[in-house]
Structures are given as structure tokens and as C-alpha cells.
N, C-alpha and C. Protein backbone atom coordinates (compact mmCIF):
# COMPACT_ATOMS: atom_id res chain seq x y z
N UNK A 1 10.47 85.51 70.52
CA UNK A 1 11.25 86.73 70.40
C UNK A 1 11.03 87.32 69.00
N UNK A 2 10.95 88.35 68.96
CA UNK A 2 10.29 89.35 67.38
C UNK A 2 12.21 89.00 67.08
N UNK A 3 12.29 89.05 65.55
CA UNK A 3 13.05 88.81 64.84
C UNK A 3 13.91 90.10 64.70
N UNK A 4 15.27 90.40 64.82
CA UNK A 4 15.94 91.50 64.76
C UNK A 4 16.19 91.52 63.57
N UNK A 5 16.29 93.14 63.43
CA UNK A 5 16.93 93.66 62.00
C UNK A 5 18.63 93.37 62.11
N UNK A 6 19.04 93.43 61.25
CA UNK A 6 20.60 93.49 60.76
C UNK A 6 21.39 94.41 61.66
N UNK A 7 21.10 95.41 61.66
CA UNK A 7 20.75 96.49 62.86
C UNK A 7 21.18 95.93 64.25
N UNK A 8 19.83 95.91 64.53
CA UNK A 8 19.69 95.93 65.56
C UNK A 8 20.71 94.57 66.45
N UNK A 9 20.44 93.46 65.90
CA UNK A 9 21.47 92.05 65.68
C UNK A 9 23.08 92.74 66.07
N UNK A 10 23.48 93.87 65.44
CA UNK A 10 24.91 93.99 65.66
C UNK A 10 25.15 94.86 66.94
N UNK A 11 23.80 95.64 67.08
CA UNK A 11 24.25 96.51 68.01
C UNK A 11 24.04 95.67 69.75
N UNK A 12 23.47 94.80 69.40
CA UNK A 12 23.26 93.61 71.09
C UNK A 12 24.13 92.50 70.67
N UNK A 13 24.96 91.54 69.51
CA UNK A 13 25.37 90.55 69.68
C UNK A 13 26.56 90.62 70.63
N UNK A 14 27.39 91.55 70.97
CA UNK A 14 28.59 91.08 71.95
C UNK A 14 27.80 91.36 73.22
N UNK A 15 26.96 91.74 73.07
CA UNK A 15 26.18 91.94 75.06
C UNK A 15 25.70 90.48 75.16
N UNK A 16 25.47 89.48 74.16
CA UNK A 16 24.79 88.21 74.79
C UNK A 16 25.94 86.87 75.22
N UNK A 17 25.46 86.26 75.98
CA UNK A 17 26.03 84.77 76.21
C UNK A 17 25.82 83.76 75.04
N UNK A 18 26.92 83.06 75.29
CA UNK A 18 26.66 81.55 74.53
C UNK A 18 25.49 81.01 74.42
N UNK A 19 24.60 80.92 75.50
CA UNK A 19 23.61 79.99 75.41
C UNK A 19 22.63 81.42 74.68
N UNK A 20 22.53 82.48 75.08
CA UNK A 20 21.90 83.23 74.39
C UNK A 20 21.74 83.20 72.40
N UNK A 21 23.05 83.49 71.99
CA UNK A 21 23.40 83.90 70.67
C UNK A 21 22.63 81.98 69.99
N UNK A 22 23.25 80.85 70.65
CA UNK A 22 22.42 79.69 70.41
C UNK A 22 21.32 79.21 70.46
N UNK A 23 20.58 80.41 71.53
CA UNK A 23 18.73 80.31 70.63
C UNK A 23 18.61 80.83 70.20
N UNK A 24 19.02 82.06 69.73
CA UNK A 24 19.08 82.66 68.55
C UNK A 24 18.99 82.30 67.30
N UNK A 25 19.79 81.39 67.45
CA UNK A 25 20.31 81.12 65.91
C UNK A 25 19.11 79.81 65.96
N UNK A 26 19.31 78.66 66.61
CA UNK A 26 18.12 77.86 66.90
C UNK A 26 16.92 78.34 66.06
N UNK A 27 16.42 79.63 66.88
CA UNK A 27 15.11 80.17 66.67
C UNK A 27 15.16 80.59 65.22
N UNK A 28 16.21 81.31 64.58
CA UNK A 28 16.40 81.63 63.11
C UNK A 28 15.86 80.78 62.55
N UNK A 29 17.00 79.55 62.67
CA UNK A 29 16.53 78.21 61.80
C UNK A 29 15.64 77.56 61.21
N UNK A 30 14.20 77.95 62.69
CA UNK A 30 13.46 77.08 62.35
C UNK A 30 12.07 78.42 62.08
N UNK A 31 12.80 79.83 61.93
CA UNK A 31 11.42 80.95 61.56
C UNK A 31 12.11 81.41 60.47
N UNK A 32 12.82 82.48 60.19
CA UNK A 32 12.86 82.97 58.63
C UNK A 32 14.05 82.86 57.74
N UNK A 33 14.54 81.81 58.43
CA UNK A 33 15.91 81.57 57.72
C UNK A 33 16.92 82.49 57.15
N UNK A 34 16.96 83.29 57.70
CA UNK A 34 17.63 84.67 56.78
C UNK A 34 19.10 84.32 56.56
N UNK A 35 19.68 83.52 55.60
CA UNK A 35 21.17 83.40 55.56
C UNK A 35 22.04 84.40 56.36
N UNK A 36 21.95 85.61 56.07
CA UNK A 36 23.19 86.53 56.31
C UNK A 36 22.81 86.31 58.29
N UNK A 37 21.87 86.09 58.66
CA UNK A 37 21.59 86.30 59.98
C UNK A 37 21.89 84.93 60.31
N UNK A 38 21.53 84.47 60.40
CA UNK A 38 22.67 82.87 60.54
C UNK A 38 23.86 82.69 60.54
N UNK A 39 24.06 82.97 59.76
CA UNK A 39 26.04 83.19 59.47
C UNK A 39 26.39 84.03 60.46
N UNK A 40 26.17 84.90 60.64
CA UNK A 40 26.58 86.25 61.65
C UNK A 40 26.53 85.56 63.21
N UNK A 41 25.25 84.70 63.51
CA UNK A 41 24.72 84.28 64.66
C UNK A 41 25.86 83.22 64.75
N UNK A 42 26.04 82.58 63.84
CA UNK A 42 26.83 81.00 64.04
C UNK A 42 28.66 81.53 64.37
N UNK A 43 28.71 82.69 63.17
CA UNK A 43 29.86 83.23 63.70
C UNK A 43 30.45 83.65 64.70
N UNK A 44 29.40 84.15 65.81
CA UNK A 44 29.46 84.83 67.38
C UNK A 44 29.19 83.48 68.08
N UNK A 45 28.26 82.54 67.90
CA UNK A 45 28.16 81.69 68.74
C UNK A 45 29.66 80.57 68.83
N UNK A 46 30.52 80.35 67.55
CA UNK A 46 31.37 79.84 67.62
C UNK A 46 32.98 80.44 68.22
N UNK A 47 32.71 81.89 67.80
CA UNK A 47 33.98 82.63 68.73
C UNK A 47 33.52 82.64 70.33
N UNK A 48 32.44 82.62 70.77
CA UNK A 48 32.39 82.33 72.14
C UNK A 48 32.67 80.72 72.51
N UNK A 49 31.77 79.80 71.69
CA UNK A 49 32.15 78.78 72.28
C UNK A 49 33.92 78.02 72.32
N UNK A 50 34.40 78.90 71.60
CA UNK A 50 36.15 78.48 70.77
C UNK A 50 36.62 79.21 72.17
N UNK A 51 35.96 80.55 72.78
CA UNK A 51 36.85 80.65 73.78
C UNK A 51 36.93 79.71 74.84
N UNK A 52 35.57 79.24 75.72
CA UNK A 52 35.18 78.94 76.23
C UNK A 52 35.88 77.87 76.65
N UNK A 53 35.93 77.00 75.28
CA UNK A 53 36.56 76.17 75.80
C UNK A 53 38.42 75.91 75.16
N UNK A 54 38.88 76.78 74.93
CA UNK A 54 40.47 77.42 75.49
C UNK A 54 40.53 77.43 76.65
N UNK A 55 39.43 78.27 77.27
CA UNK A 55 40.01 78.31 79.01
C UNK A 55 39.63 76.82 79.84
N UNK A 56 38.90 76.37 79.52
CA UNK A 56 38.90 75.15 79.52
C UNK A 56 39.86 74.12 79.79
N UNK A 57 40.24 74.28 78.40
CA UNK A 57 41.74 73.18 78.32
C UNK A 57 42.44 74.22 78.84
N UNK A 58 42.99 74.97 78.47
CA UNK A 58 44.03 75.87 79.62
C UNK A 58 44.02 75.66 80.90
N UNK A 59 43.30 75.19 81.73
CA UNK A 59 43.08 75.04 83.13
C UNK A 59 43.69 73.54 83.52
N UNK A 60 43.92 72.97 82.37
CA UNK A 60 44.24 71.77 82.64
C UNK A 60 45.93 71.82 82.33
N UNK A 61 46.80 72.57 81.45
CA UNK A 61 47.92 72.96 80.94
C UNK A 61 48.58 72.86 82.21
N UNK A 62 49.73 72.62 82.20
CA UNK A 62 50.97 72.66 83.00
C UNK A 62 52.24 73.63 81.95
N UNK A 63 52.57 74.95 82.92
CA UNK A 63 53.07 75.85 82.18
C UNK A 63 54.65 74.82 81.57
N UNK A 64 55.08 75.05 80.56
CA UNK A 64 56.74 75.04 80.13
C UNK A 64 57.33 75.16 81.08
């Protein structure tokens, strides 16, 4: 995958999935390391995975 600008990165990160935004960042890692693009990537990949699994355990909850 050609490497996104800063740009371009903000204007597709809420259109992707979990497993998406995590090769992403994967792929960062190990091609141009760009700090600020890492951080950004790790930041979206962890608010999805934090939801993910809320609903998760929520499914298991017994209401009050």
C-alpha cells in the first residue's frame, strides 16, 4: 500500500475497520516510521478495539 499523507490518513481513518487501521500501523512500523502517523494509527486502532470489546463484555452484563 503507497504510504498516506497526513491528509489523506485523516480523511479515510474513521471509514476503516480494526483489522484495517492494524495493518496499517503494522505496515508503518516496519516502512517509514513516521512517529506522528503511528500515534494517530495506534490511537484509532485502540478506540476501536476499546469499543469492541465493551460490547463484548456488555453482552455478558446482567442489567441492575
Amino acid at each position: 500500500m503507497k504510504p498516506l499523507s497526513w491528509r489523506k490518513l485523516q480523511a479515510v481513518l474513521n471509514q476503516l475497520n480494526e483489522s484495517q487501521v492494524l495493518i496499517m500501523l503494522i505496515e508503518e512500523r516496519r516502512g517509514l516510521k513516521r512517529a506522528s502517523i503511528m500515534e494517530r494509527l495506534h490511537m484509532r486502532y485502540n478506540t476501536l478495539r476499546v469499543s469492541r470489546e465493551r460490547i463484548e463484555i456488555m453482552r455478558e452484563a446482567t442489567a441492575p
